[in-house]
C-alpha atoms as a PDB file:
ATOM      1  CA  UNK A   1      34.379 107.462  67.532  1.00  0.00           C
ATOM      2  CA  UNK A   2      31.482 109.600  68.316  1.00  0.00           C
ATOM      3  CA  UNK A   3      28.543 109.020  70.623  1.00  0.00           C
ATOM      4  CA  UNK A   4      27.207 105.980  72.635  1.00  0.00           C
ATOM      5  CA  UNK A   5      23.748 105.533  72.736  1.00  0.00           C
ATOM      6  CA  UNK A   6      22.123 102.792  74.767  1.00  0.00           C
ATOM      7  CA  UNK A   7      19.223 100.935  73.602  1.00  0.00           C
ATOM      8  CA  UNK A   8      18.716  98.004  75.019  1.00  0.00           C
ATOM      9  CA  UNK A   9      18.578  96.853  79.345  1.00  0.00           C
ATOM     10  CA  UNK A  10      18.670  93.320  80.181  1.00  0.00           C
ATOM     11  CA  UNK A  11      18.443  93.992  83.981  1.00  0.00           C
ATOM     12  CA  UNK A  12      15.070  95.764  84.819  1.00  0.00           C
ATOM     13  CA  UNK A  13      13.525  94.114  87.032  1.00  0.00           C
ATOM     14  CA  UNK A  14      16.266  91.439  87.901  1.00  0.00           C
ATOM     15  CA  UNK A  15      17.762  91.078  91.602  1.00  0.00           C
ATOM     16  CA  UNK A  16      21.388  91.763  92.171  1.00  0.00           C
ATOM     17  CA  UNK A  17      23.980  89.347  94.524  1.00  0.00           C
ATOM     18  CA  UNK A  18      25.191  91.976  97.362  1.00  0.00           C
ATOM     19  CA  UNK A  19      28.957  92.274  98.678  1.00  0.00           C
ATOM     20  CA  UNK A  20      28.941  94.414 101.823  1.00  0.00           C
ATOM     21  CA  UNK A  21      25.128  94.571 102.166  1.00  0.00           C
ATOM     22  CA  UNK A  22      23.720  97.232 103.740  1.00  0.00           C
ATOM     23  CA  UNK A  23      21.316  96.596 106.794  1.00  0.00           C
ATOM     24  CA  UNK A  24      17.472  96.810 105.307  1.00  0.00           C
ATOM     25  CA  UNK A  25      18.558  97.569 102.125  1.00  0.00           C
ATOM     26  CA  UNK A  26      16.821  96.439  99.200  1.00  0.00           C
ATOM     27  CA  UNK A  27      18.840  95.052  96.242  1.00  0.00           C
ATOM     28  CA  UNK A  28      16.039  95.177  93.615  1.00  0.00           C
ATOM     29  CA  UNK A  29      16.357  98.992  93.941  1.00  0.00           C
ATOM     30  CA  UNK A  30      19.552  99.012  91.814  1.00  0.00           C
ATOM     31  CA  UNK A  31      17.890  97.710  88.960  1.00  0.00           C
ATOM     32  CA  UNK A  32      14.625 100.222  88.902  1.00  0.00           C
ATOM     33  CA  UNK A  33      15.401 103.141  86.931  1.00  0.00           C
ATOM     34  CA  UNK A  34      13.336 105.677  90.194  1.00  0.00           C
ATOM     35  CA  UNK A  35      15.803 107.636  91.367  1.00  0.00           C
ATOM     36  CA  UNK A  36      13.563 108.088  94.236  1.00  0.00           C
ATOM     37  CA  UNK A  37      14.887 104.122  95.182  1.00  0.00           C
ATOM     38  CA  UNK A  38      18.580 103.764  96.106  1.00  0.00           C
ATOM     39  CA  UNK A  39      20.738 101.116  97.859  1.00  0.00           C
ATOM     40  CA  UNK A  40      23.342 101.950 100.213  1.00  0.00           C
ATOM     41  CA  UNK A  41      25.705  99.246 101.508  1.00  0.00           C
ATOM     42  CA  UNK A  42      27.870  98.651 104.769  1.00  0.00           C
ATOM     43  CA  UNK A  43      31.037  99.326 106.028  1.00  0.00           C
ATOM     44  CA  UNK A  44      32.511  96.403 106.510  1.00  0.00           C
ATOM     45  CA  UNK A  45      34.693  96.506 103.651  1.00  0.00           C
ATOM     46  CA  UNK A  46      36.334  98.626 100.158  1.00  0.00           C
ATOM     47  CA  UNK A  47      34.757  96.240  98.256  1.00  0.00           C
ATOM     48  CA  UNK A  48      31.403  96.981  97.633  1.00  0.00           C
ATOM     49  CA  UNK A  49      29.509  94.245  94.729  1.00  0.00           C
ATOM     50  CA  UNK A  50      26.912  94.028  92.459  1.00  0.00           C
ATOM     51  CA  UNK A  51      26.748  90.602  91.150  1.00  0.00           C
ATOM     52  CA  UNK A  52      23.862  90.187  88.248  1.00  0.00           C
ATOM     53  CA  UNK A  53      25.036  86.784  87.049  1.00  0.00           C
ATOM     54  CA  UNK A  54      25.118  85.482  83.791  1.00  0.00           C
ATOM     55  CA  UNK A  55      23.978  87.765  80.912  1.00  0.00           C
ATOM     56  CA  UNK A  56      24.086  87.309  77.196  1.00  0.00           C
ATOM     57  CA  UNK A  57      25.177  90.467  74.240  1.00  0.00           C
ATOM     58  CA  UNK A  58      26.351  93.244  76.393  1.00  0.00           C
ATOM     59  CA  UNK A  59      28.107  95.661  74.706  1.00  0.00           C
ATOM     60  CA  UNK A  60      27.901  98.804  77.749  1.00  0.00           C
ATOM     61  CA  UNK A  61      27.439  98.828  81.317  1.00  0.00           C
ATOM     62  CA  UNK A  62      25.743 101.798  83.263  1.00  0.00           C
ATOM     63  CA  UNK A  63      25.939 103.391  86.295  1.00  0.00           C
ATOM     64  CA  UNK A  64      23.413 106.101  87.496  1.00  0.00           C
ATOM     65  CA  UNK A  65      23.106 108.451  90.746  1.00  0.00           C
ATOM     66  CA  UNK A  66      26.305 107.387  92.899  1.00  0.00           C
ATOM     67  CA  UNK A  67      28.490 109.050  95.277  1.00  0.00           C
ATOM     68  CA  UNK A  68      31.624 106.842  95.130  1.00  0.00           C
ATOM     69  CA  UNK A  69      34.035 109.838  94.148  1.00  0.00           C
ATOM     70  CA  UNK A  70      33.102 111.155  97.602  1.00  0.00           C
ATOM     71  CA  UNK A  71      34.565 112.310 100.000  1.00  0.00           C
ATOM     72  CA  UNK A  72      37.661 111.180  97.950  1.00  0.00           C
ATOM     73  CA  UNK A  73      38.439 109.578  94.416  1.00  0.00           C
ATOM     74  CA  UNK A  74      37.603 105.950  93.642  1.00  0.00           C
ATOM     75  CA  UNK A  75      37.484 103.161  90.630  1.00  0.00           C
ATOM     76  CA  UNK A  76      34.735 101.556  89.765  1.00  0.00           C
ATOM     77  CA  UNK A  77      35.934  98.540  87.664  1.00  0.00           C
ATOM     78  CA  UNK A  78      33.219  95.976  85.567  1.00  0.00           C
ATOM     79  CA  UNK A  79      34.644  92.238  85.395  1.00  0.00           C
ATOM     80  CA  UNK A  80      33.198  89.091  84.046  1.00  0.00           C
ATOM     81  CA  UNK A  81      33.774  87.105  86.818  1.00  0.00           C
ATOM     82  CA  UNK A  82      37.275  86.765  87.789  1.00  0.00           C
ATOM     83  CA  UNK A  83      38.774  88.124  84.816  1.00  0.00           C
ATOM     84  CA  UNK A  84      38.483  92.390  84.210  1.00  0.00           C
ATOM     85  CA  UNK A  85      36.625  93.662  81.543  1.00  0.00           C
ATOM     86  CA  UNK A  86      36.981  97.722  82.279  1.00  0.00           C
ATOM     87  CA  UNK A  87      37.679 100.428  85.079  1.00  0.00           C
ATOM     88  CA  UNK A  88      37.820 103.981  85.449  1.00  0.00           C
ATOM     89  CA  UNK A  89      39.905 105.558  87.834  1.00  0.00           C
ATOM     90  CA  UNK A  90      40.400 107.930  88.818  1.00  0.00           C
ATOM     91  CA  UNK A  91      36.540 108.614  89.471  1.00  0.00           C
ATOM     92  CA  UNK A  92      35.675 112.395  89.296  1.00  0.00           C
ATOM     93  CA  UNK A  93      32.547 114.153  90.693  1.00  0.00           C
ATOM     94  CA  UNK A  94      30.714 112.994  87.586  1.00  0.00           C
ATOM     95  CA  UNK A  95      27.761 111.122  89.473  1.00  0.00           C
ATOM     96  CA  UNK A  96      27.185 108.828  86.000  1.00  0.00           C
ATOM     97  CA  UNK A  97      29.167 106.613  84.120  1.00  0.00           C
ATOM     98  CA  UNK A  98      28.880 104.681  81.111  1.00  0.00           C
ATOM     99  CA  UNK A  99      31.711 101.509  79.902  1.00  0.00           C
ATOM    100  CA  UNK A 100      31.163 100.521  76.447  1.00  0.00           C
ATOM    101  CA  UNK A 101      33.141  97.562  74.773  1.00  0.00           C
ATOM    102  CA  UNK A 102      32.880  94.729  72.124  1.00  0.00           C
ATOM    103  CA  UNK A 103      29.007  92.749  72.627  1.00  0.00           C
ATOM    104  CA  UNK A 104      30.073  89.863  74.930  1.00  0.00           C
ATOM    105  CA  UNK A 105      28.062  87.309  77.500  1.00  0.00           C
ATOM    106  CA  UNK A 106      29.156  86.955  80.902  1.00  0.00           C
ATOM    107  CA  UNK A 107      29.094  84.517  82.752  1.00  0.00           C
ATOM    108  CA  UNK A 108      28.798  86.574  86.176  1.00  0.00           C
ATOM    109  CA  UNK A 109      28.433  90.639  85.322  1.00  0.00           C
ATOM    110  CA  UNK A 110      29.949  92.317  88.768  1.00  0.00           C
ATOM    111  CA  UNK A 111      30.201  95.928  89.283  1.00  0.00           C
ATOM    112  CA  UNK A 112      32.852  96.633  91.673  1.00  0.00           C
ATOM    113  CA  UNK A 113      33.355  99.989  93.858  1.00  0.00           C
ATOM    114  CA  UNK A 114      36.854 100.415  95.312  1.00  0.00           C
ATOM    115  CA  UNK A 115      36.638 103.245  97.892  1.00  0.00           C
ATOM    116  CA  UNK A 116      38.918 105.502 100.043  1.00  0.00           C
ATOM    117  CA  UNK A 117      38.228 105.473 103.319  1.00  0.00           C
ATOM    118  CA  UNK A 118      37.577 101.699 103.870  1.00  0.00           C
ATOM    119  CA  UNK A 119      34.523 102.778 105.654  1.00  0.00           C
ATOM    120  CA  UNK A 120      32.887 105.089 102.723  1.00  0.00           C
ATOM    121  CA  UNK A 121      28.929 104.076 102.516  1.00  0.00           C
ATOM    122  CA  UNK A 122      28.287 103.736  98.551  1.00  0.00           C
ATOM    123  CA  UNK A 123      24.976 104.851  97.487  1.00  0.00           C
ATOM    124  CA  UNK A 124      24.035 103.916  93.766  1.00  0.00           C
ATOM    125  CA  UNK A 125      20.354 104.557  92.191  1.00  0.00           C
ATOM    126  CA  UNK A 126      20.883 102.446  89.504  1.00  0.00           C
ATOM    127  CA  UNK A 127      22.636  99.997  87.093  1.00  0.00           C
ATOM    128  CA  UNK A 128      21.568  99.497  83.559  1.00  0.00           C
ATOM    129  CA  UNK A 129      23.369  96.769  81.019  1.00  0.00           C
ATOM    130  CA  UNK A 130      22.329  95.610  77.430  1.00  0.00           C
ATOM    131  CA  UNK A 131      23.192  96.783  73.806  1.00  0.00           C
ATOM    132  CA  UNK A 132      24.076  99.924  72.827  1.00  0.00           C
ATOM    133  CA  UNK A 133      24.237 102.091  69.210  1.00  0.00           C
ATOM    134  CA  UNK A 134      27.665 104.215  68.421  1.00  0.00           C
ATOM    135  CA  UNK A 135      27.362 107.548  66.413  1.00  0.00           C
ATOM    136  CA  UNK A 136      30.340 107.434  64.591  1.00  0.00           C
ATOM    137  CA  UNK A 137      29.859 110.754  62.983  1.00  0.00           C
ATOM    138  CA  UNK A 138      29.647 112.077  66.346  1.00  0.00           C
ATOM    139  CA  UNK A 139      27.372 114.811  67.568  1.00  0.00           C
ATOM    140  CA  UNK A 140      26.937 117.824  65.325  1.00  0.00           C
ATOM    141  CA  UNK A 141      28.892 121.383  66.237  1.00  0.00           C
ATOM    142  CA  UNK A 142      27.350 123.042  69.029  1.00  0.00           C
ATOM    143  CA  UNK A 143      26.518 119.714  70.949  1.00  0.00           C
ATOM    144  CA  UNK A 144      26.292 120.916  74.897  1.00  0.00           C
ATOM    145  CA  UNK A 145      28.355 118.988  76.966  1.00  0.00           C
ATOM    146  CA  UNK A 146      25.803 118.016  79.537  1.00  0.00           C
ATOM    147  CA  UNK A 147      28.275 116.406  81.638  1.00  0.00           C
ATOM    148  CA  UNK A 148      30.292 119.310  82.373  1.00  0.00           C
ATOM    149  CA  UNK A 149      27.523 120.842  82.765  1.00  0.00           C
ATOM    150  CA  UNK A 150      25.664 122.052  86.279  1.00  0.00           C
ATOM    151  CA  UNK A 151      21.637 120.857  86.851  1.00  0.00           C
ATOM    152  CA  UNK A 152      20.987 124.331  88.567  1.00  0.00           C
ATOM    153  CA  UNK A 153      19.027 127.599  88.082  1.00  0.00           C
ATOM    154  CA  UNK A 154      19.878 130.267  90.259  1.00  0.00           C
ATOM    155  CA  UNK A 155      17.997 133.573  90.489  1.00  0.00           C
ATOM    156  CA  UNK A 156      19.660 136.477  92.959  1.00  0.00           C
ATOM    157  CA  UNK A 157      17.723 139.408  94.573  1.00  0.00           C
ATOM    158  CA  UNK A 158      19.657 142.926  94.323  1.00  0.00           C
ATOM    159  CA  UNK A 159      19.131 145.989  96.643  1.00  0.00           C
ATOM    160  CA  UNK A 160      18.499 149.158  95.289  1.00  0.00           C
ATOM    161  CA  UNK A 161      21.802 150.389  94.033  1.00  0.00           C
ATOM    162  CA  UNK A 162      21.189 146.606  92.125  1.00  0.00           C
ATOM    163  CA  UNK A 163      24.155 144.865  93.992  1.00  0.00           C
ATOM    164  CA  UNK A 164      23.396 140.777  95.630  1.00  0.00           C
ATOM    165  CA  UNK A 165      21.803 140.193  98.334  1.00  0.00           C
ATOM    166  CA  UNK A 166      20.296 136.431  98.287  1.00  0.00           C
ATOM    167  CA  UNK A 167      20.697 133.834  95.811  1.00  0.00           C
ATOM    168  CA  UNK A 168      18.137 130.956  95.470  1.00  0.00           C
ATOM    169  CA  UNK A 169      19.696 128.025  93.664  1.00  0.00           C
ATOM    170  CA  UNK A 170      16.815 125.284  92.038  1.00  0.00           C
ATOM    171  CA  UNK A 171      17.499 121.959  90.634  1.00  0.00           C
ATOM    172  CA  UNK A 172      16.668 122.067  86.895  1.00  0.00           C
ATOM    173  CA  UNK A 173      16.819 119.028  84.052  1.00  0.00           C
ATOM    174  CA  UNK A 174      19.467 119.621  81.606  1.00  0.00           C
ATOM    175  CA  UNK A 175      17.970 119.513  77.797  1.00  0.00           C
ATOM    176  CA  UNK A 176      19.326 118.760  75.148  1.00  0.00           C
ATOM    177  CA  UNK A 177      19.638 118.031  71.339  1.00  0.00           C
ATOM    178  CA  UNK A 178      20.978 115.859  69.199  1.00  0.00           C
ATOM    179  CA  UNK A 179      21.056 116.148  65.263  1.00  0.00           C
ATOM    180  CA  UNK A 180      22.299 114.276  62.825  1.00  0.00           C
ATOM    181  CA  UNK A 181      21.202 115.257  59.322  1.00  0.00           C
ATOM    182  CA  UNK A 182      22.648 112.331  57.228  1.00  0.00           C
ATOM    183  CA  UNK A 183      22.558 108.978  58.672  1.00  0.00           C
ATOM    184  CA  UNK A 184      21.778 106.273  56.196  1.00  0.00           C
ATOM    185  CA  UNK A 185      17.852 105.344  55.574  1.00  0.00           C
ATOM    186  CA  UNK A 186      19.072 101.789  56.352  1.00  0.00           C
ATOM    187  CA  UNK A 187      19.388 103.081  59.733  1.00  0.00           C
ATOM    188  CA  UNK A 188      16.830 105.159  61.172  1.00  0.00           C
ATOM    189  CA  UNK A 189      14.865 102.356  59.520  1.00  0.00           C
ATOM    190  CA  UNK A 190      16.176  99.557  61.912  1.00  0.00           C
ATOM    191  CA  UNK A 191      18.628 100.302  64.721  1.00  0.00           C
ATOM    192  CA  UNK A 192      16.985 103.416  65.572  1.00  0.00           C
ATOM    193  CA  UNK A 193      13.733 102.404  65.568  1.00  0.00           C
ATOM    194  CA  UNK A 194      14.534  99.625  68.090  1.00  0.00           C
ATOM    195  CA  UNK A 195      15.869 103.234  70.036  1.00  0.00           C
ATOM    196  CA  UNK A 196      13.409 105.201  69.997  1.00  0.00           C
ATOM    197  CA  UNK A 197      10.875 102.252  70.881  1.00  0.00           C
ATOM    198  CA  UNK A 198      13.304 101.510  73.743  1.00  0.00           C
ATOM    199  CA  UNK A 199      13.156 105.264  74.853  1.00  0.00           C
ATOM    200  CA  UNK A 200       9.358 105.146  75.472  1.00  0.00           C
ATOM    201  CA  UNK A 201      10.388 101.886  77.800  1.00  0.00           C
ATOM    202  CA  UNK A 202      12.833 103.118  79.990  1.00  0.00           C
ATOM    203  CA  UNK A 203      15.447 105.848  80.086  1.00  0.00           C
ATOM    204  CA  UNK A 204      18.786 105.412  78.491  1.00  0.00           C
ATOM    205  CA  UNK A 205      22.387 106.877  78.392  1.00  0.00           C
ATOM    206  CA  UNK A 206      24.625 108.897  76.714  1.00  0.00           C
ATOM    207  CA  UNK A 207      28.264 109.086  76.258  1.00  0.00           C
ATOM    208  CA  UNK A 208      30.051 111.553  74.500  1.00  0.00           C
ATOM    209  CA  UNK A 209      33.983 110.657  74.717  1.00  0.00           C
ATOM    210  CA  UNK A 210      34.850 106.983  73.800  1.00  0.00           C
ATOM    211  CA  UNK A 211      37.680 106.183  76.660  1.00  0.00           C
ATOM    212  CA  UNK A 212      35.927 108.638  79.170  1.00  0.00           C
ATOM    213  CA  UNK A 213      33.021 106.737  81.105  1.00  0.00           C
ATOM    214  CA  UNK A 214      32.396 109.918  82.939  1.00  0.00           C
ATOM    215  CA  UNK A 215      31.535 111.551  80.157  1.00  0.00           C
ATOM    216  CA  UNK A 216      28.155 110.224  80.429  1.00  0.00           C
ATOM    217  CA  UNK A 217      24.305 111.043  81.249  1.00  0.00           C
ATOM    218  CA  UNK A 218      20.941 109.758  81.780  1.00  0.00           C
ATOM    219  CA  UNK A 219      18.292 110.799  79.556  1.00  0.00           C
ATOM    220  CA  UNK A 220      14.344 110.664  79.634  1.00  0.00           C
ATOM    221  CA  UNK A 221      11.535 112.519  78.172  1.00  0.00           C
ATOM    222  CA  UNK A 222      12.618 112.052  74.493  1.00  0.00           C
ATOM    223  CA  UNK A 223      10.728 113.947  71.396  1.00  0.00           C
ATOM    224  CA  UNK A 224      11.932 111.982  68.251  1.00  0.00           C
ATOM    225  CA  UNK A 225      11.790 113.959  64.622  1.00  0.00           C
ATOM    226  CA  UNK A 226      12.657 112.322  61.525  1.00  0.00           C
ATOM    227  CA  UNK A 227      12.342 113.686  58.064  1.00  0.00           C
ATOM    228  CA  UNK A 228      14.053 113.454  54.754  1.00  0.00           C
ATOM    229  CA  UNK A 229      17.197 114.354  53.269  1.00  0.00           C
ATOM    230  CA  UNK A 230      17.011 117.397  51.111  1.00  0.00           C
ATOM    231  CA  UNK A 231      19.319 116.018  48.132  1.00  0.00           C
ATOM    232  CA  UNK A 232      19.182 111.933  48.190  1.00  0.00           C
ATOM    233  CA  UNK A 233      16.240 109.503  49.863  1.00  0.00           C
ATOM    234  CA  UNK A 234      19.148 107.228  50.780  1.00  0.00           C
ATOM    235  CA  UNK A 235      19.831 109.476  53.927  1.00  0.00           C
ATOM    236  CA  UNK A 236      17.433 110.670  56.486  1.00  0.00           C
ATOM    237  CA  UNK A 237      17.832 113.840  58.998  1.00  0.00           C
ATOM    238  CA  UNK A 238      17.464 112.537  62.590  1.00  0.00           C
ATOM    239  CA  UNK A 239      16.509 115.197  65.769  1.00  0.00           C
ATOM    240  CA  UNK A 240      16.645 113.944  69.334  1.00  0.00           C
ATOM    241  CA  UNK A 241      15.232 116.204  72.340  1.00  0.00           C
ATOM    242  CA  UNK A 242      15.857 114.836  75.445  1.00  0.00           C
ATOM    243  CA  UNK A 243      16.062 115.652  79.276  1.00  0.00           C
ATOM    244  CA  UNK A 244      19.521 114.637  81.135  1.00  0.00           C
ATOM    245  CA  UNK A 245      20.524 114.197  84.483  1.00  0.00           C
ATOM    246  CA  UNK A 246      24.114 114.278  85.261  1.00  0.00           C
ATOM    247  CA  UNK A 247      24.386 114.728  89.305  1.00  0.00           C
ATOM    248  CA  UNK A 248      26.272 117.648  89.215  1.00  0.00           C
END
């Protein structure tokens, strides 16, 4: 299997059921794709919740700007309910994850974050659910890895015989681009249209490894280009720029 795109998010806007609140904390914030809004919840517990009730054809689940894998590693599991849907443990520094599986309705979506120590204040920016389009030719060769990658430019002064002697490290969007010169016209006729009309809505998410949620990014800013196959009008040549944000 190759890429998972997101294209769809049923829970903008909606207001999330809180286990282990945090004191003047604001729910709603989860579901608002700002980063500049966050929720942070309590310390009562290792359980900390985010119930979003029943929701109908949800195929992937998203997580965006959290610090659960610190100070030590944790699992972040996705049930319906009572009964488990997905987990991944253990949870790396990756700061974004993505769980994909077959379209389903739930009749309660929870996120669950199971952290070491008991104590450990969760922060999360925010959760994303809805429908989502896999690449199964995968990306093409060359693909960067954006989450491996660091969001950092660093520029060093040198002395006069050139050696260091400061570094100034600046936060920097990752970019990057995705081709893929023969998907069917079928395609980029339906499903990706709904995408790209999605991507001018809201940001969405990329994963690149099928059993890895951590393999996964937010993008924004996307510059669509679609033109026609040299050989046969039954394929078209997609091109996806994007900006990413990984955490790292």
């Amino acid at each position: 299997m190759g890429l998972s795109i997101s294209y769809t998010n049923v829970l903008i806007d909606q207001v999330p059921t809180i286990t282990d609140a945090g004191t003047g904390e604001i729910p709603a914030n989860i579901s608002d794709p700002d980063h500049s809004l966050n929720y942070t919840c309590g310390t009562n517990v290792a359980d900390f919740s985010i119930s979003y009730g029943a929701q109908a054809g949800i195929s992937y689940v998203a997580v965006s700007g959290h610090n659960a894998a610190s100070p030590s590693p944790a699992t972040v599991a996705i049930y319906d309910g009572l009964d488990f849907v997905q987990f991944v443990q253990p949870l790396k520094r990756n700061h974004n994850l993505m769980f994909t599986f077959p379209e389903r309705n739930f009749t309660n979506l929870i996120i669950r974050f199971l952290t070491v120590p008991n104590n450990h204040q969760t922060t999360v920016s925010f959760v994303a659910a809805g429908k989502h389009l896999d690449i199964e030719k995968g990306e093409q060769a060359g693909y960067k890895r954006l989450w491996l990658m660091r969001q950092l430019e660093q520029r060093t002064t040198t002395n006069m015989q050139a050696a260091p002697v400061s570094s100034l490290k600046k936060p920097k969007a990752l970019k990057g681009t995705l081709t893929l010169p023969n998907e069917v016209a079928e395609f980029t006729e339906t499903d990706w249209q709904d995408f790209i009309d999605f991507t001018f809505e809201q940001p969405f998410f990329i994963k690149e490894q099928e059993d890895e949620p951590q393999s996964a990014y937010i993008c924004f800013d996307a510059k669509h280009d679609l033109s026609a196959h040299p050989q046969t009008r039954k394929l078209n040549a997609i091109k996806l720029n994007f900006n990413a944000y990984n955490g790292l």
